[in-house]
N, C-alpha and C. Protein backbone atom coordinates (compact mmCIF):
# COMPACT_ATOMS: atom_id res chain seq x y z
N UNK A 1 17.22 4.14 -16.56
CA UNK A 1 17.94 2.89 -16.32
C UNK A 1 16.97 1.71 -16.42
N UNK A 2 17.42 0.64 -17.04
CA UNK A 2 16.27 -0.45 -17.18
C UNK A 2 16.51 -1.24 -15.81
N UNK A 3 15.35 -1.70 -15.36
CA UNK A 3 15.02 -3.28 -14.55
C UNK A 3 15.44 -4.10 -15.30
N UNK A 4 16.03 -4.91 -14.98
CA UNK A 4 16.75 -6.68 -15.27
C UNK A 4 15.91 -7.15 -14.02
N UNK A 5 15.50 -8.16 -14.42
CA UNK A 5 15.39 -9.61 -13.42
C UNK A 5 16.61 -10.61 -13.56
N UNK A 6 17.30 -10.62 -12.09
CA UNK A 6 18.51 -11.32 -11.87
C UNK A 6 18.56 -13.02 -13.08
N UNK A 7 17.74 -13.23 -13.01
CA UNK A 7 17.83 -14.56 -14.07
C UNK A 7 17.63 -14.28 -15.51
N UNK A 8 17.31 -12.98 -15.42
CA UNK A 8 17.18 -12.80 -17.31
C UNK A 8 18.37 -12.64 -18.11
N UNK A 9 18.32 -12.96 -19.32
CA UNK A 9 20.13 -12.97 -19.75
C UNK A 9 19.63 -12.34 -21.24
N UNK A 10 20.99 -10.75 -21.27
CA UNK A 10 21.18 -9.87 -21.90
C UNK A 10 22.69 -9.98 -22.48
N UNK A 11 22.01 -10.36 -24.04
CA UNK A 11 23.78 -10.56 -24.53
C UNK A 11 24.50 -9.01 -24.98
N UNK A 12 25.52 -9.10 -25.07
CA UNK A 12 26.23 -8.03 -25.27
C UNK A 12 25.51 -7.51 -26.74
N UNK A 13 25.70 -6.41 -26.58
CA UNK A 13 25.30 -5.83 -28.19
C UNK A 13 23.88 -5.53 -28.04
N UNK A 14 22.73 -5.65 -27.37
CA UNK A 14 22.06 -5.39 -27.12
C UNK A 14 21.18 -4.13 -26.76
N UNK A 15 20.28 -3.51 -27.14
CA UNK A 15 20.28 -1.99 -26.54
C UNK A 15 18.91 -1.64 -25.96
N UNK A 16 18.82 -1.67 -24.91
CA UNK A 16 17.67 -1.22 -24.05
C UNK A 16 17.65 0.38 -23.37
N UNK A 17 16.48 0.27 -23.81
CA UNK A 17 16.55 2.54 -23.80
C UNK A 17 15.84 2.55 -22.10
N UNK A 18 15.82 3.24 -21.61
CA UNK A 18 15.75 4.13 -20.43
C UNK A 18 13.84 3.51 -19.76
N UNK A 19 14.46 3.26 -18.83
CA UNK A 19 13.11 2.77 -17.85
C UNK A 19 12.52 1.02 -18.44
N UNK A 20 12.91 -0.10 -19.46
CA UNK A 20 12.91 -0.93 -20.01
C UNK A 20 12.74 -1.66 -18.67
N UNK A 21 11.88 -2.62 -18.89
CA UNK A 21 11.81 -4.01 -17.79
C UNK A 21 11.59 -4.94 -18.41
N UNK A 22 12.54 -5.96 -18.00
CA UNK A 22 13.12 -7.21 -18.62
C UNK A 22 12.27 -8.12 -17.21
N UNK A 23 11.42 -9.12 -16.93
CA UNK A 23 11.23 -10.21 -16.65
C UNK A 23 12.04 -11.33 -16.07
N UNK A 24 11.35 -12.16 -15.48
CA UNK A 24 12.50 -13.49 -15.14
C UNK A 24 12.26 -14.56 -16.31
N UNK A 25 13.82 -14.80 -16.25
CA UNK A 25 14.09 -15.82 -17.55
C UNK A 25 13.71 -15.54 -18.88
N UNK A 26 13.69 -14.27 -19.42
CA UNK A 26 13.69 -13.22 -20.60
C UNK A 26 15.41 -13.56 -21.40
N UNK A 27 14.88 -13.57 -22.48
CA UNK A 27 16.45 -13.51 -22.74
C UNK A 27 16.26 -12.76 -24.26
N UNK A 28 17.41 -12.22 -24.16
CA UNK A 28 17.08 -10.58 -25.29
C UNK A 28 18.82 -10.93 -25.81
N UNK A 29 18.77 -10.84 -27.28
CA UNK A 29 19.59 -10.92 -28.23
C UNK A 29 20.31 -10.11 -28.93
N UNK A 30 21.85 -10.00 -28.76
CA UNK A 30 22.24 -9.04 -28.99
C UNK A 30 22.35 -8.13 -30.18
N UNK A 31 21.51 -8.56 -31.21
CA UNK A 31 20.63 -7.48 -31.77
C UNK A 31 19.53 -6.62 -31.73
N UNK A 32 18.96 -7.04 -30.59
CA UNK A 32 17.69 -6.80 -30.15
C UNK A 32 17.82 -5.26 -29.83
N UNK A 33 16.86 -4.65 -30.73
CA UNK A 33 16.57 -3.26 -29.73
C UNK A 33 15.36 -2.84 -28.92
N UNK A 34 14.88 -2.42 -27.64
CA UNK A 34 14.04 -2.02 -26.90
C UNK A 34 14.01 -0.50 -26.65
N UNK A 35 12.85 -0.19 -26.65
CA UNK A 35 12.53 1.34 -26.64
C UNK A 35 12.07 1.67 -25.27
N UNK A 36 12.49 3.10 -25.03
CA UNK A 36 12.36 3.11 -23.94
C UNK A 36 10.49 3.09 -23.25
N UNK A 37 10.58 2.67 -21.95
CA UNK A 37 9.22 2.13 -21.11
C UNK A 37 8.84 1.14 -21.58
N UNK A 38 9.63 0.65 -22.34
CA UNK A 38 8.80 -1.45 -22.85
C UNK A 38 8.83 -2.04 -21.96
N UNK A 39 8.33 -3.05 -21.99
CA UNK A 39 8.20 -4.15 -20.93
C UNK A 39 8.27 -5.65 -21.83
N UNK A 40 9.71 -6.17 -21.46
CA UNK A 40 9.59 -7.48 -21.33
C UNK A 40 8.80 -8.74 -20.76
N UNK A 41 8.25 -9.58 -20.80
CA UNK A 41 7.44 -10.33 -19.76
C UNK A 41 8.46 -11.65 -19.50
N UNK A 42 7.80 -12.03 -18.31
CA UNK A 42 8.71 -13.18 -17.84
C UNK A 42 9.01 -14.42 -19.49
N UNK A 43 9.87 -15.54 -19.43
CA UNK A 43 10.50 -16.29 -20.50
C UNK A 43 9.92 -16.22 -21.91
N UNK A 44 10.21 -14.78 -22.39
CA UNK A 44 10.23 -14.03 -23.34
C UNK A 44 11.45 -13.98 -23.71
N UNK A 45 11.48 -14.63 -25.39
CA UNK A 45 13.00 -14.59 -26.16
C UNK A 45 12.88 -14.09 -27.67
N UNK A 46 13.32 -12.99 -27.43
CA UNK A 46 13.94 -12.25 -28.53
C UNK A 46 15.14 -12.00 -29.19
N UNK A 47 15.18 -13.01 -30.44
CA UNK A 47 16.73 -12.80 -31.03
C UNK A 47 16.50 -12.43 -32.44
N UNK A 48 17.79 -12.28 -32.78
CA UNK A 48 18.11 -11.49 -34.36
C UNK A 48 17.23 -10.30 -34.14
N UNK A 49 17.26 -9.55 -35.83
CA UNK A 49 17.16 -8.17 -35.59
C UNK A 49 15.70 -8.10 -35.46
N UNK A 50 15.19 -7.70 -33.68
CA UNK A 50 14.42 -7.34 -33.61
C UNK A 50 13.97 -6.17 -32.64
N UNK A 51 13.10 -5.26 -32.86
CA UNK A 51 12.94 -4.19 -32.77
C UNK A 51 11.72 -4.07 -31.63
N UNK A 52 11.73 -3.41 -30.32
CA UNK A 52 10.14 -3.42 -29.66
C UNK A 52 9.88 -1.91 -29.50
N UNK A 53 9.14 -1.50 -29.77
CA UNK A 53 8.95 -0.13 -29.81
C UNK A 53 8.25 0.73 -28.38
N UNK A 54 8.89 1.88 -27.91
CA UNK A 54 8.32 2.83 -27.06
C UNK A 54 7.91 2.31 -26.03
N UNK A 55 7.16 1.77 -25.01
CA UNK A 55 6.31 1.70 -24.59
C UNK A 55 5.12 0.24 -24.86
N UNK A 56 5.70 -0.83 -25.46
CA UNK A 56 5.37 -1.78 -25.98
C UNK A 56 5.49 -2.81 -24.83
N UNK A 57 4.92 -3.91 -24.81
CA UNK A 57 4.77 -4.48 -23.56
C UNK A 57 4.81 -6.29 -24.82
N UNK A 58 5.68 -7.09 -24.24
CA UNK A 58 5.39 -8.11 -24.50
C UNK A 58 5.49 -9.39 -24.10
N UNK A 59 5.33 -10.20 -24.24
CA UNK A 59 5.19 -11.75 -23.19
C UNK A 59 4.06 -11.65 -21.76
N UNK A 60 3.75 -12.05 -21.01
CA UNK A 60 2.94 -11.82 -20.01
C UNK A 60 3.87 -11.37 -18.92
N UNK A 61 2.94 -10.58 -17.78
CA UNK A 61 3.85 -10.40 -15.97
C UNK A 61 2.67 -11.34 -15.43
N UNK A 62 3.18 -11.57 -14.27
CA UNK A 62 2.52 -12.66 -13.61
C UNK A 62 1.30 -11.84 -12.93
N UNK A 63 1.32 -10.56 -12.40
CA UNK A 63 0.13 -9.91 -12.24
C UNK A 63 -1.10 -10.28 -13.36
N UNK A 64 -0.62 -9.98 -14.15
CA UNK A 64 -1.67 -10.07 -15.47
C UNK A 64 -2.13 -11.27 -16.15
N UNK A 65 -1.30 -12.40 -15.09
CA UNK A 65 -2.00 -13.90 -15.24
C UNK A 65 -3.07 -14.02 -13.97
N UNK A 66 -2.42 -13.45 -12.98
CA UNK A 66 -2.57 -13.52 -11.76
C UNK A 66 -3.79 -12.66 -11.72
N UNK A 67 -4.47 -11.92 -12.32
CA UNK A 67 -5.71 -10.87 -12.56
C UNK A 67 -6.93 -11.66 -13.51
N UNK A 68 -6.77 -12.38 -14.24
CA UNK A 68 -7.10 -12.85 -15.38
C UNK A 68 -7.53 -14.07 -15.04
N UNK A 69 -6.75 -15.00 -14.16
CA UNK A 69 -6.94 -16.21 -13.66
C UNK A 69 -8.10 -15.68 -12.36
N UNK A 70 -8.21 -14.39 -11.76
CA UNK A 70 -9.20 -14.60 -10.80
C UNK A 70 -10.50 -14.10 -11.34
N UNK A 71 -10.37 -13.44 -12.44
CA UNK A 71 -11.54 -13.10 -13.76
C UNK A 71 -12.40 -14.50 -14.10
N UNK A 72 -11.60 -15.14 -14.69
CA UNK A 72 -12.35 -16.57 -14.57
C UNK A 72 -12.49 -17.39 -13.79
N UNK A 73 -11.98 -17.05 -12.45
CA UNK A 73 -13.09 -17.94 -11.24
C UNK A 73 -14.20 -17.29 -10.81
N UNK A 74 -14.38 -15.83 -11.32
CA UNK A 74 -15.38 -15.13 -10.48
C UNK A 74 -16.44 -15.48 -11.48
N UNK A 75 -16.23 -15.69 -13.13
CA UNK A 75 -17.11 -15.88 -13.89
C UNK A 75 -17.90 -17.41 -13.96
N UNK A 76 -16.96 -18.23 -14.03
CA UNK A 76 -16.46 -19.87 -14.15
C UNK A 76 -17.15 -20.34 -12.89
N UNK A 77 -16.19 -20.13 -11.56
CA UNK A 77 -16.57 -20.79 -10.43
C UNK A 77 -17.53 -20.26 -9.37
N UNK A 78 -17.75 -18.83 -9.48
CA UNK A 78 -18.82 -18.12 -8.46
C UNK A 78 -20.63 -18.68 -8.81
N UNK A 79 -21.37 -18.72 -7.76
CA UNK A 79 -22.28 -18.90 -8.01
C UNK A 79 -23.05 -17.46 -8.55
N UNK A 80 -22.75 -17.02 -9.51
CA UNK A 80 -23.01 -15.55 -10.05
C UNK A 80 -23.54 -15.76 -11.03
N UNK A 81 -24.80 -14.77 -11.92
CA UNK A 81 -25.15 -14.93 -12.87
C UNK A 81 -24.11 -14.16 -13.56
N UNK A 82 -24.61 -13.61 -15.15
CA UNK A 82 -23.21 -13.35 -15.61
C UNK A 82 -23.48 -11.88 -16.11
N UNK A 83 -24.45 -11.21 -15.24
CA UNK A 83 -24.43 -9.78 -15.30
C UNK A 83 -23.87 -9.60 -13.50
N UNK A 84 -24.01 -10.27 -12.33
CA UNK A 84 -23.31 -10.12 -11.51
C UNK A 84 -22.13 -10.15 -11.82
N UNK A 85 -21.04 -11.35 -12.49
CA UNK A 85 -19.72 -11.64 -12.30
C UNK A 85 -19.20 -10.67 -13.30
N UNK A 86 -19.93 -9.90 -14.35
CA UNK A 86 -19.13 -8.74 -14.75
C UNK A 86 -19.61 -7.56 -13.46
N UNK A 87 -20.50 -7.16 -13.15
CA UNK A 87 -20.34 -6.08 -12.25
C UNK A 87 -19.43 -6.02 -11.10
N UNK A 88 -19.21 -7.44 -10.51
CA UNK A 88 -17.96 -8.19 -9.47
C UNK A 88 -16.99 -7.55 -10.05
N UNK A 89 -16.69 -8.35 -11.17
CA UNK A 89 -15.08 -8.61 -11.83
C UNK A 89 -14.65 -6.68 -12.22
N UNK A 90 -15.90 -5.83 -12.18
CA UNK A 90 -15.61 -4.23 -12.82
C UNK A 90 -15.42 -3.68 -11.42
N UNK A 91 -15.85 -4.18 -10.34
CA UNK A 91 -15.80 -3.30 -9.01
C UNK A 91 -14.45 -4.07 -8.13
N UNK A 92 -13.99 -5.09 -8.01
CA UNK A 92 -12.56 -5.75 -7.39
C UNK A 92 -11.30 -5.73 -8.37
N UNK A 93 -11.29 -5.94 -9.60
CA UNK A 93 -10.19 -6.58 -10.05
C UNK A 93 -9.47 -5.29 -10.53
N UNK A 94 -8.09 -4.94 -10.47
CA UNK A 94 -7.68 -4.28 -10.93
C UNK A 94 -7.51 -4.05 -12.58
N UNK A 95 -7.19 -3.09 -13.20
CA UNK A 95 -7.55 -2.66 -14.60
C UNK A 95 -6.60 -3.13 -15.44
N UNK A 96 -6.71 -3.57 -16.07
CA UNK A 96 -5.73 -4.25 -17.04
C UNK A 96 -6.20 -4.63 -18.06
N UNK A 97 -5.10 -4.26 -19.44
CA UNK A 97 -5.73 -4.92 -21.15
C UNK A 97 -6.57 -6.10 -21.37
N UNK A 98 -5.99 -7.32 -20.45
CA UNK A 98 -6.02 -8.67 -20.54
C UNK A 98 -8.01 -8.45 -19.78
N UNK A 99 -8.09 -8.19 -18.57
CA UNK A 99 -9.13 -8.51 -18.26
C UNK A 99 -10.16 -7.75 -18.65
N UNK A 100 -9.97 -6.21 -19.45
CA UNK A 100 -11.02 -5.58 -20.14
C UNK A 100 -11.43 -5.95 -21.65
N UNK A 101 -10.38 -7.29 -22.03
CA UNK A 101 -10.97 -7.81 -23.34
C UNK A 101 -11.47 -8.93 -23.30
N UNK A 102 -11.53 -9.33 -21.53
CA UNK A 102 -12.28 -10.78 -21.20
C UNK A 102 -13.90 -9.63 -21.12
N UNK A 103 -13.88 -9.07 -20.31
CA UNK A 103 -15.11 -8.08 -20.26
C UNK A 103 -15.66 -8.12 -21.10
N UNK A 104 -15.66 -7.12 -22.27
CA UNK A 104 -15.76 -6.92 -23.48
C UNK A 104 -16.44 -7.74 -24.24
N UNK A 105 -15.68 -8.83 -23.99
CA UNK A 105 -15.98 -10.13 -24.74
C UNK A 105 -17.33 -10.93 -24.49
N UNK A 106 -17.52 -11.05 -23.07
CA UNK A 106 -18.89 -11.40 -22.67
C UNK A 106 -19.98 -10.29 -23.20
N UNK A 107 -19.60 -9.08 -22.88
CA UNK A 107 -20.67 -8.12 -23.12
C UNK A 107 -21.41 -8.35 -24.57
N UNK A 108 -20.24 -8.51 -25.37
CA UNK A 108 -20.94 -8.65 -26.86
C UNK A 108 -21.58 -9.82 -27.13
N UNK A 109 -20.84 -10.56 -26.81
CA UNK A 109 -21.67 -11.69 -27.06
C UNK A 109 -23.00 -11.68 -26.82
N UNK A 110 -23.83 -12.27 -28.50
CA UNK A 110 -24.96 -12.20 -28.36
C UNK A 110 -25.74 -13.66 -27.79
N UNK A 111 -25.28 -14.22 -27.29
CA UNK A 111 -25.72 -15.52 -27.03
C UNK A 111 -25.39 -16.20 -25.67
N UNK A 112 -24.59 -15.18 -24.73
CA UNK A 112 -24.29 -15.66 -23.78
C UNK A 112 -22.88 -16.40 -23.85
N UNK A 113 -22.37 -16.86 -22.91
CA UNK A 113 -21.09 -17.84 -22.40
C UNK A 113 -21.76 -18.85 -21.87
N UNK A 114 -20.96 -20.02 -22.35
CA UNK A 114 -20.96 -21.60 -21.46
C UNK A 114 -20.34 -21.75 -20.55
N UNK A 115 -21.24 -21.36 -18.64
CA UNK A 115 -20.64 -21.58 -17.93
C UNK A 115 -21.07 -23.60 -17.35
């Protein structure tokens, strides 16, 4: 059975497969098909024929702003060098796409970040 968020609007004709979570203020088109375990993100709009596949995740959840935004105060605003605020940001923050390609991203870099 999918999650709806009470403000998201699902037009008729529409087909969302089994375990689907729809967001607040999402609005999905009644061509739209969703596969089952996708994830809608909050004011995410999908119309005409479009297709999200399996397990596909799109628009943001507020966790994953809400994770991301404290990634860059620990980097940005901590008085941390920037092999501390990745060892910080790898030992508190919970695991997520968004903040292991902020990671990532410092690591390679050959030149450092402008804090």
């Amino acid at each position: 059975m999918a999650t709806v968020h009470p403000t998201a609007v699902i037009e008729s004709g529409a087909e969302l497969d089994q375990h689907v979570q729809v967001g607040p203020y999402a609005i999905i088109g009644a061509e739209a098909r969703i596969g089952a375990r996708a994830v809608v993100g909050s004011h995410t709009v999908l119309e005409g024929r479009v297709e999200l596949g399996s397990e596909c995740r799109i628009g943001s959840h507020n966790e994953a702003i809400h994770t991301l935004t404290e990634a860059y105060r620990i980097v940005f605003f901590l008085d941390l060098n920037t092999s501390q605020a990745l060892e910080r940001m790898e030992q508190e923050l919970p695991s997520s796409p968004e903040v292991q390609r902020f990671i990532d991203f410092i690591k390679r870099s050959l030149r450092g970040i402008s804090k």
